[in-house]
Protein backbone atom coordinates (compact mmCIF):
# COMPACT_ATOMS: atom_id res chain seq x y z
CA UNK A 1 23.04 -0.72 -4.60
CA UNK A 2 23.38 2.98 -5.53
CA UNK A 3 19.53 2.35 -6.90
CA UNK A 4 18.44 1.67 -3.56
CA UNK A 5 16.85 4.59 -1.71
CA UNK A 6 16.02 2.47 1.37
CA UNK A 7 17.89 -0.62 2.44
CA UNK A 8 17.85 -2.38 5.80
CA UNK A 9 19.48 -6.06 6.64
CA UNK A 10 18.43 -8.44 9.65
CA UNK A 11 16.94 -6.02 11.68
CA UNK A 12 15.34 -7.26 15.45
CA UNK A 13 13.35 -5.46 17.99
CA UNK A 14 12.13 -7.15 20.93
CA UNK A 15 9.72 -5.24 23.32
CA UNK A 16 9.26 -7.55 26.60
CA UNK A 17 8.28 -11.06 25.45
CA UNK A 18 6.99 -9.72 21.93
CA UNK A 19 9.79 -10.21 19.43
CA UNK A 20 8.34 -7.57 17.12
CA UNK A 21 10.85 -7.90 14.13
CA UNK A 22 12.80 -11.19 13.50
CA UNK A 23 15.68 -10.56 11.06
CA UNK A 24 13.94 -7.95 8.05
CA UNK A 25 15.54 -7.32 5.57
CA UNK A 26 14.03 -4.46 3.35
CA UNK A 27 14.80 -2.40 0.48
CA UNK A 28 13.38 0.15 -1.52
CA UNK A 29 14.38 1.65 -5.18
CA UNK A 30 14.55 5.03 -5.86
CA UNK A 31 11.44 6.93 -7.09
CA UNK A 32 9.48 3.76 -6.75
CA UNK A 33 6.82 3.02 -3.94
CA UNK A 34 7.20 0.25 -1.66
CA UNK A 35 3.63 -1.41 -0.20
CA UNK A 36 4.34 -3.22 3.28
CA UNK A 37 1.53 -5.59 4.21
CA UNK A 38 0.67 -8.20 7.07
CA UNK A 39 -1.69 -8.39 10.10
CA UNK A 40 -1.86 -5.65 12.85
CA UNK A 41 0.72 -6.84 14.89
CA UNK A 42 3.14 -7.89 12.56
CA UNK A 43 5.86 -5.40 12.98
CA UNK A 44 5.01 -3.02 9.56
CA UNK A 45 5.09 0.31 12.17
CA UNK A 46 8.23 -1.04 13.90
CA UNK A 47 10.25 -0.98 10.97
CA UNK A 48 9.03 2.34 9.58
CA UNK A 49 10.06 3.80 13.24
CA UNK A 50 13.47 1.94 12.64
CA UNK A 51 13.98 3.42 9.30
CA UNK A 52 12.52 6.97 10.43
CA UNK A 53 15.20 7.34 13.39
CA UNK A 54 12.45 7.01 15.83
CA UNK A 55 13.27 3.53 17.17
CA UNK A 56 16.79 1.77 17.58
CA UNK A 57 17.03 -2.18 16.41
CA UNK A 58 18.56 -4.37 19.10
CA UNK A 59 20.48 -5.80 16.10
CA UNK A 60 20.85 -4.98 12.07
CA UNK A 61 21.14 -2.45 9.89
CA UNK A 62 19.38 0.39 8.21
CA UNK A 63 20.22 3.40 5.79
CA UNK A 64 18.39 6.19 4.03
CA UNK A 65 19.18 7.79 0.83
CA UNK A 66 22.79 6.46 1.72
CA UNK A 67 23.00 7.73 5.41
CA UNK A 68 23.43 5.29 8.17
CA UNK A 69 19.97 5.78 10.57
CA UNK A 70 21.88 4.72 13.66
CA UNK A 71 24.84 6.56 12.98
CA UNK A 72 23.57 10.42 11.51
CA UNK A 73 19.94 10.35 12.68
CA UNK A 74 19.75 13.74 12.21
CA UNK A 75 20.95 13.63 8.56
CA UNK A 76 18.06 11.02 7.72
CA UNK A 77 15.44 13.01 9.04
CA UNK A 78 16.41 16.19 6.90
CA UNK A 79 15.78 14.06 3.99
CA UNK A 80 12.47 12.31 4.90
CA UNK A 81 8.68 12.96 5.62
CA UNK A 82 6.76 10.98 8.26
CA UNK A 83 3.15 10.51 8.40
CA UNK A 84 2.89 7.94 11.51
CA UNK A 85 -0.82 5.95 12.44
CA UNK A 86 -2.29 8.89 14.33
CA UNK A 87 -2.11 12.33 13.80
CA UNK A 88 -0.06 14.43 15.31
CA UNK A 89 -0.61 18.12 14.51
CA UNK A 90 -0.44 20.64 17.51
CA UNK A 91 -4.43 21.14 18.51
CA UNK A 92 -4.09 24.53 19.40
CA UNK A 93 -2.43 25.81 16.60
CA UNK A 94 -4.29 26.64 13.04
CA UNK A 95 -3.89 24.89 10.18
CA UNK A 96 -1.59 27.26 8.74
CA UNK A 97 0.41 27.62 11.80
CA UNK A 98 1.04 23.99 11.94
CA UNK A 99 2.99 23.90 8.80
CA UNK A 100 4.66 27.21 9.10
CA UNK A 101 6.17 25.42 12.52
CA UNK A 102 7.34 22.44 10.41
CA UNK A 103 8.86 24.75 7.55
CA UNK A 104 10.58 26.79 10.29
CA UNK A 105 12.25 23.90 11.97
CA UNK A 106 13.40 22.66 8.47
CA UNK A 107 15.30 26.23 8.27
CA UNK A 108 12.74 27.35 5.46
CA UNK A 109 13.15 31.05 5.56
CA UNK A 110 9.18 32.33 7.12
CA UNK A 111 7.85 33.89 3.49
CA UNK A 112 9.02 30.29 1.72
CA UNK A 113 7.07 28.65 4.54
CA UNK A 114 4.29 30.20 4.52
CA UNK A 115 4.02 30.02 0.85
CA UNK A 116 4.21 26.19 1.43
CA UNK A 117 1.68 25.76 3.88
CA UNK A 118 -0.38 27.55 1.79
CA UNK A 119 -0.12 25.38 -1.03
CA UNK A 120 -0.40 22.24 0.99
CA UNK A 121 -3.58 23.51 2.64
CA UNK A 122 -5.26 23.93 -0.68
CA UNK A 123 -3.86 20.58 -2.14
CA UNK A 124 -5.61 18.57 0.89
CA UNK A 125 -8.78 21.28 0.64
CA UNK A 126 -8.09 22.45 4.14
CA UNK A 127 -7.94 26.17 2.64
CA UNK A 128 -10.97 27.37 4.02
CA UNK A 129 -10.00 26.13 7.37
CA UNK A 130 -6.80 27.28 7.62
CA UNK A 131 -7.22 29.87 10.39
CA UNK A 132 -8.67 27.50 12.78
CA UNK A 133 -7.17 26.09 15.43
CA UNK A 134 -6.83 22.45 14.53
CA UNK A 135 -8.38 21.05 17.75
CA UNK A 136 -12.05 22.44 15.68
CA UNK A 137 -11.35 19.95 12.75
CA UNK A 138 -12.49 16.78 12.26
CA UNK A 139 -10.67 13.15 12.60
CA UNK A 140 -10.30 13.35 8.23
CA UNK A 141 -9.38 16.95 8.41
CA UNK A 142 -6.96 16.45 11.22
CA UNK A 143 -5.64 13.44 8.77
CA UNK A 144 -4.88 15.42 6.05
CA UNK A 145 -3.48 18.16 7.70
CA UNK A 146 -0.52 15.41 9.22
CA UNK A 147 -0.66 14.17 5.78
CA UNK A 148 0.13 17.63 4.82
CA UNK A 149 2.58 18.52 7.59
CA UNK A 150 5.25 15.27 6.27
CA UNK A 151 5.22 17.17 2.63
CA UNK A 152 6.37 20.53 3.97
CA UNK A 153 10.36 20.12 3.48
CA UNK A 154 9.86 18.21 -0.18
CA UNK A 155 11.23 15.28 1.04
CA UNK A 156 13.22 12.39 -0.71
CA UNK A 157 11.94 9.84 1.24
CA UNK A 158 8.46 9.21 2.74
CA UNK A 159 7.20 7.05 4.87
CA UNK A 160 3.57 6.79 5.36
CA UNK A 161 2.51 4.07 8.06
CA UNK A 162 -1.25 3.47 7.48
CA UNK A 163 -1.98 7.11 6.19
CA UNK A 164 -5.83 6.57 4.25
CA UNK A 165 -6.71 5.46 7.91
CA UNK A 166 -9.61 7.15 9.09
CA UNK A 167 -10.50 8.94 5.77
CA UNK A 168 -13.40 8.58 3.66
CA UNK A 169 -13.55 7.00 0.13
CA UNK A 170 -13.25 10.31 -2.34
CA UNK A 171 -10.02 11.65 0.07
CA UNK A 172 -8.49 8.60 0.17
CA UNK A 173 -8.39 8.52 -3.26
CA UNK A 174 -7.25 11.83 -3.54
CA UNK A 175 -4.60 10.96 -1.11
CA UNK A 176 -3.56 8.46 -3.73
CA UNK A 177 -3.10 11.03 -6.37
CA UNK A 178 -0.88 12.67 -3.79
CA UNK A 179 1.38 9.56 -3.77
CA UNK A 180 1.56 9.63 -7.89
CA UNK A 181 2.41 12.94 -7.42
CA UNK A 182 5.28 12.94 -4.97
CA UNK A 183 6.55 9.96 -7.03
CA UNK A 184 6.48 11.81 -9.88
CA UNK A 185 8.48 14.81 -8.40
CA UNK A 186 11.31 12.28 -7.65
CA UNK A 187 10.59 11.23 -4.45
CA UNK A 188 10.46 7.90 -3.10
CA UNK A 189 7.27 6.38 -0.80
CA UNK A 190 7.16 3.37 1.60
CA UNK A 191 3.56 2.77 2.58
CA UNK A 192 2.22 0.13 5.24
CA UNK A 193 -1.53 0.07 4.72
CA UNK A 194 -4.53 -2.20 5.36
CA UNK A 195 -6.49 -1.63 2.29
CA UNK A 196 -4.80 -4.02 -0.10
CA UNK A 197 -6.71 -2.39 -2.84
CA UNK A 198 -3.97 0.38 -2.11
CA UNK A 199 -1.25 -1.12 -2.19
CA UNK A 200 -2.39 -2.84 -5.66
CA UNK A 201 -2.73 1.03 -6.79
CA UNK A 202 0.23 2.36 -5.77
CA UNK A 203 2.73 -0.06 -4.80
CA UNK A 204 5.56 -0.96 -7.94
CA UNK A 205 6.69 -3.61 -4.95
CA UNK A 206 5.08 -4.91 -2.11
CA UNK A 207 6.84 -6.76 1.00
CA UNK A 208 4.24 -9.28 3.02
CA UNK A 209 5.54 -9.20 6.82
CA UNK A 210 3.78 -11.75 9.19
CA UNK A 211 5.40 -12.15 12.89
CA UNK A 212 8.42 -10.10 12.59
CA UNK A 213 9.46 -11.41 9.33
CA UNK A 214 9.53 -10.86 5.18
CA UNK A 215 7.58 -13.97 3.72
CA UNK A 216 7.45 -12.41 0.27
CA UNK A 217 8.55 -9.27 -1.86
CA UNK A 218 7.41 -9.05 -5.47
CA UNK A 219 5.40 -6.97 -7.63
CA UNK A 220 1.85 -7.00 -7.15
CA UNK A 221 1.78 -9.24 -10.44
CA UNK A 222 4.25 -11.48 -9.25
CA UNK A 223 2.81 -12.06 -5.95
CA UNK A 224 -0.43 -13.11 -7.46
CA UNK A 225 1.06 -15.55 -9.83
CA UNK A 226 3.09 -17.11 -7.12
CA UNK A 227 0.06 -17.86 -5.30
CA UNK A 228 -2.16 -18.63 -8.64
CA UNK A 229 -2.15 -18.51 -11.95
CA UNK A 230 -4.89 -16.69 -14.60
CA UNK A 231 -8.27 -17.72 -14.17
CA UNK A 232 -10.20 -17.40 -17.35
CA UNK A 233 -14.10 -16.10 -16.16
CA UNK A 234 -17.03 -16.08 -18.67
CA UNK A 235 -20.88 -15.20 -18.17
CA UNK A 236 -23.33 -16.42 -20.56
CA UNK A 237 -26.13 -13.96 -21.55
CA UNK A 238 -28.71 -16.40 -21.02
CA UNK A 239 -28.17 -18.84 -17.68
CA UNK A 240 -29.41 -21.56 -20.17
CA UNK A 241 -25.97 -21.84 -22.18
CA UNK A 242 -23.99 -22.55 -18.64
CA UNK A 243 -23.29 -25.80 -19.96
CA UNK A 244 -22.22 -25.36 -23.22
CA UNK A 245 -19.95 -22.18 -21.82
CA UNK A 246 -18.43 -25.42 -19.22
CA UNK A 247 -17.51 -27.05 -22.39
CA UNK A 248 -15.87 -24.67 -24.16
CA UNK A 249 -13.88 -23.45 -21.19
CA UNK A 250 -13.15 -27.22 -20.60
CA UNK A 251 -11.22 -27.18 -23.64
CA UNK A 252 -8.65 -24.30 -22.48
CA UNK A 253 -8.15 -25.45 -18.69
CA UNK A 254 -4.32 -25.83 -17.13
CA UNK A 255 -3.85 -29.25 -16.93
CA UNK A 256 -5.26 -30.74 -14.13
CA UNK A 257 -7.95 -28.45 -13.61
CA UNK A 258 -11.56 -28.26 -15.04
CA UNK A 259 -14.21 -25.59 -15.89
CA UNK A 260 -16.55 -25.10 -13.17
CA UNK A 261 -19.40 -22.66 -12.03
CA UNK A 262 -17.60 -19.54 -10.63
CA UNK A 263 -17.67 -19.27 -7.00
CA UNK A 264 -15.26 -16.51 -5.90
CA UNK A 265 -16.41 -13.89 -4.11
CA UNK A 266 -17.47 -11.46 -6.36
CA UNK A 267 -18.36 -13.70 -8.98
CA UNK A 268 -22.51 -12.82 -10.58
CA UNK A 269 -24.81 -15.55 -10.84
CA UNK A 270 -24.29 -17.40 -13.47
CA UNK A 271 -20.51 -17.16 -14.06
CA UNK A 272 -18.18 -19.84 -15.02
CA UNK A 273 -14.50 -20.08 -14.68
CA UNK A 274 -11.36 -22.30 -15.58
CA UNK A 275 -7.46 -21.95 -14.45
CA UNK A 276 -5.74 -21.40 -17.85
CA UNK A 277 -2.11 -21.93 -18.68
CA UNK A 278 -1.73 -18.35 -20.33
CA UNK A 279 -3.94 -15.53 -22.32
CA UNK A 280 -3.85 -17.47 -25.43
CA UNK A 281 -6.49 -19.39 -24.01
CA UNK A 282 -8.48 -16.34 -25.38
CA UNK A 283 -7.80 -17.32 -28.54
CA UNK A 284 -9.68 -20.43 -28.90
CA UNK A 285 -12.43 -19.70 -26.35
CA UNK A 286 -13.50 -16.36 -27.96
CA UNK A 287 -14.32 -18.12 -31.50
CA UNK A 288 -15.84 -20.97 -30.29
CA UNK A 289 -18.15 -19.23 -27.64
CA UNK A 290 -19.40 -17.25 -31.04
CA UNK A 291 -19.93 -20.58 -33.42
CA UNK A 292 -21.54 -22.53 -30.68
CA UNK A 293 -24.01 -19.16 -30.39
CA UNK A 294 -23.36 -18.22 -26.70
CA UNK A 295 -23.17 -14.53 -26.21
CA UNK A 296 -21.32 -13.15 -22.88
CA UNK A 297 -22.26 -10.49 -20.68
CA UNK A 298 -18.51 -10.95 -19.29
CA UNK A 299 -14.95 -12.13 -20.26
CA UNK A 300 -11.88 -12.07 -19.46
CA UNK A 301 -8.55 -12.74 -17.37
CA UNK A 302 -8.03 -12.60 -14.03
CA UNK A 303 -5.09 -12.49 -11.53
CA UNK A 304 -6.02 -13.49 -7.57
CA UNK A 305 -6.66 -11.04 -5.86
CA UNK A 306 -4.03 -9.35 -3.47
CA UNK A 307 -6.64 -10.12 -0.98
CA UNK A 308 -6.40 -14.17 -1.59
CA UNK A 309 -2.82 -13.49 -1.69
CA UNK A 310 -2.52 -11.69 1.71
CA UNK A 311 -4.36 -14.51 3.34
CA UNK A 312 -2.60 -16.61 1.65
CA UNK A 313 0.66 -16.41 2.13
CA UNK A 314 0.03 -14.95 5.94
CA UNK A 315 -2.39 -18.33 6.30
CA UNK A 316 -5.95 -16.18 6.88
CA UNK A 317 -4.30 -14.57 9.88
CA UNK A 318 -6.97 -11.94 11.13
CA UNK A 319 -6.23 -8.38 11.55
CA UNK A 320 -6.67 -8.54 15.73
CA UNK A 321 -6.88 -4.88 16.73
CA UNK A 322 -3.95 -3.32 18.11
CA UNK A 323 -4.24 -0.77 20.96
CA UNK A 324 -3.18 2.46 20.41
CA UNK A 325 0.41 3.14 21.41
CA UNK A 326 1.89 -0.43 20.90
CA UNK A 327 4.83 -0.38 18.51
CA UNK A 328 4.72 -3.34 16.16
């Protein structure tokens, strides 16, 4: 238990009618990041506001970095950073001012803050903007600058709900290298996001939440051979040689299963594929493609996607949008 940074049992929030969490149980090692995943609607922000002292559970329990979050609230949230679904930056302050606030109220002495904010601003390449009042940036800038703001104290734990929302491409990428980076520095991150391709970067665990409850927790790895196993994909040089590349892959397939023309999405013209028992399928498939004289444009092993897993294991349910404001 001591390895666990974040650990909450059976916890249940109700709001009306809408039972928004259902008994989750969560937990998080240290210096590792946690993915959270479902549908909007599916109770990812509730938890984070459970677990960041901004919501009380009707029932359950919750601590971070070893402190009770119903019992010393205000312990918690000396040792965390929050970066909630919208941001929340003070419009008519600058950039710099905005973090100087947030060092101040974390009892950084003014010179230490300052110094902070201005090494934040240049680390989310809001430098050149940091005299302006933030009500003049833009919906990315205003992003990174909350991003920013949830870094200011060096925080053990942080929780980002959703945090690439709203950015383009290149920063959210960047903000990725952020995450490395805090994780590197020793803290620890819990991420709820709706790019999956995320949480396959950055997530060492991910937890799949679907009405109010865990359905899985695994690795990325492991939650893709839970709901598959490796798929061995090969693409003939010339379309011609489809057939003989069916054979061959014929030869390696799981028992059960048989080579066919590759239709996953994704998948070029002219692709074949075959569920394989393991990668030593390789081993017979590479040789023979070369005696029989059928040269590849493309081979190798594949995983499912965490997108087939996702609507998978939370049966295809759609991400219905959720209006701003509602806590689930």
């Amino acid at each position: 238990m001591n390895d666990l940074v974040v650990r909450a049992e059976g916890l249940r929030k109700r709001f009306g009618k809408t039972l928004a969490l259902d008994g989750v149980d969560l937990a998080m090692r240290r210096g590792t990041v946690l993915g959270v995943l479902g549908p909007n609607g599916a109770g990812k922000t509730t938890a984070v506001r459970v677990l960041a002292t901004l919501l009380r559970p009707d029932e359950g329990y919750a601590e971070v970095a070893g402190i009770d979050v119903l019992k010393e609230p205000a312990r918690v949230r000396r040792r965390i950073g929050l970066t909630g679904q919208y941001a929340s930056v003070d419009e008519d302050l600058t950039g710099t001012q905005n973090l100087v606030l947030i060092g101040q109220l974390l009892d950084l002495p003014t010179r230490d803050a300052k110094r902070r904010a201005a090494e934040l601003l240049d680390w989310f390449d809001l430098a050149e903007a940091a005299g302006r009042p933030a009500k003049t940036y833009s919906g990315g800038m205003r992003r990174r600058l909350d991003l920013a703001a949830s870094l200011v104290g060096h925080p053990e734990v942080i929780f980002l709900d959703e945090p690439t929302t709203g950015l383009d491409p290149a920063k959210r990428e960047d903000m990725w290298g952020v995450v490395r980076s805090q994780v590197t520095q020793g803290a620890s991150v819990l991420l709820t996001t709706q790019y999956l391709e995320e949480a396959d970067a950055l997530a060492d665990e991910i937890v799949v939440v679907d009405h109010g409850r865990v359905i899985a927790h695994d690795n990325p790895d492991g939650l893709k051979r839970r709901v598959g196993g490796l798929t061995l994909r090969v693409r003939p040089a010339d379309p011609a040689r489809v057939p003989d590349a069916l054979r061959i892959l014929d030869a390696v397939a799981a028992p059960g299963a048989n080579a066919s023309t590759d239709t996953a999405a994704g998948a070029r013209p002219g692709a074949v594929s075959v569920p394989v028992k393991d990668d030593l399928a390789l081993d017979v498939v590479v040789p023979a493609l070369r005696q029989a004289g059928v040269e590849v444009v493309d081979l190798g092993l594949h995983l499912p996607s965490l997108d087939e897993v996702f609507h998978t294991l939370t049966d295809g349910a759609p991400n219905t949008p959720v209006k701003e404001g509602e806590l689930v």
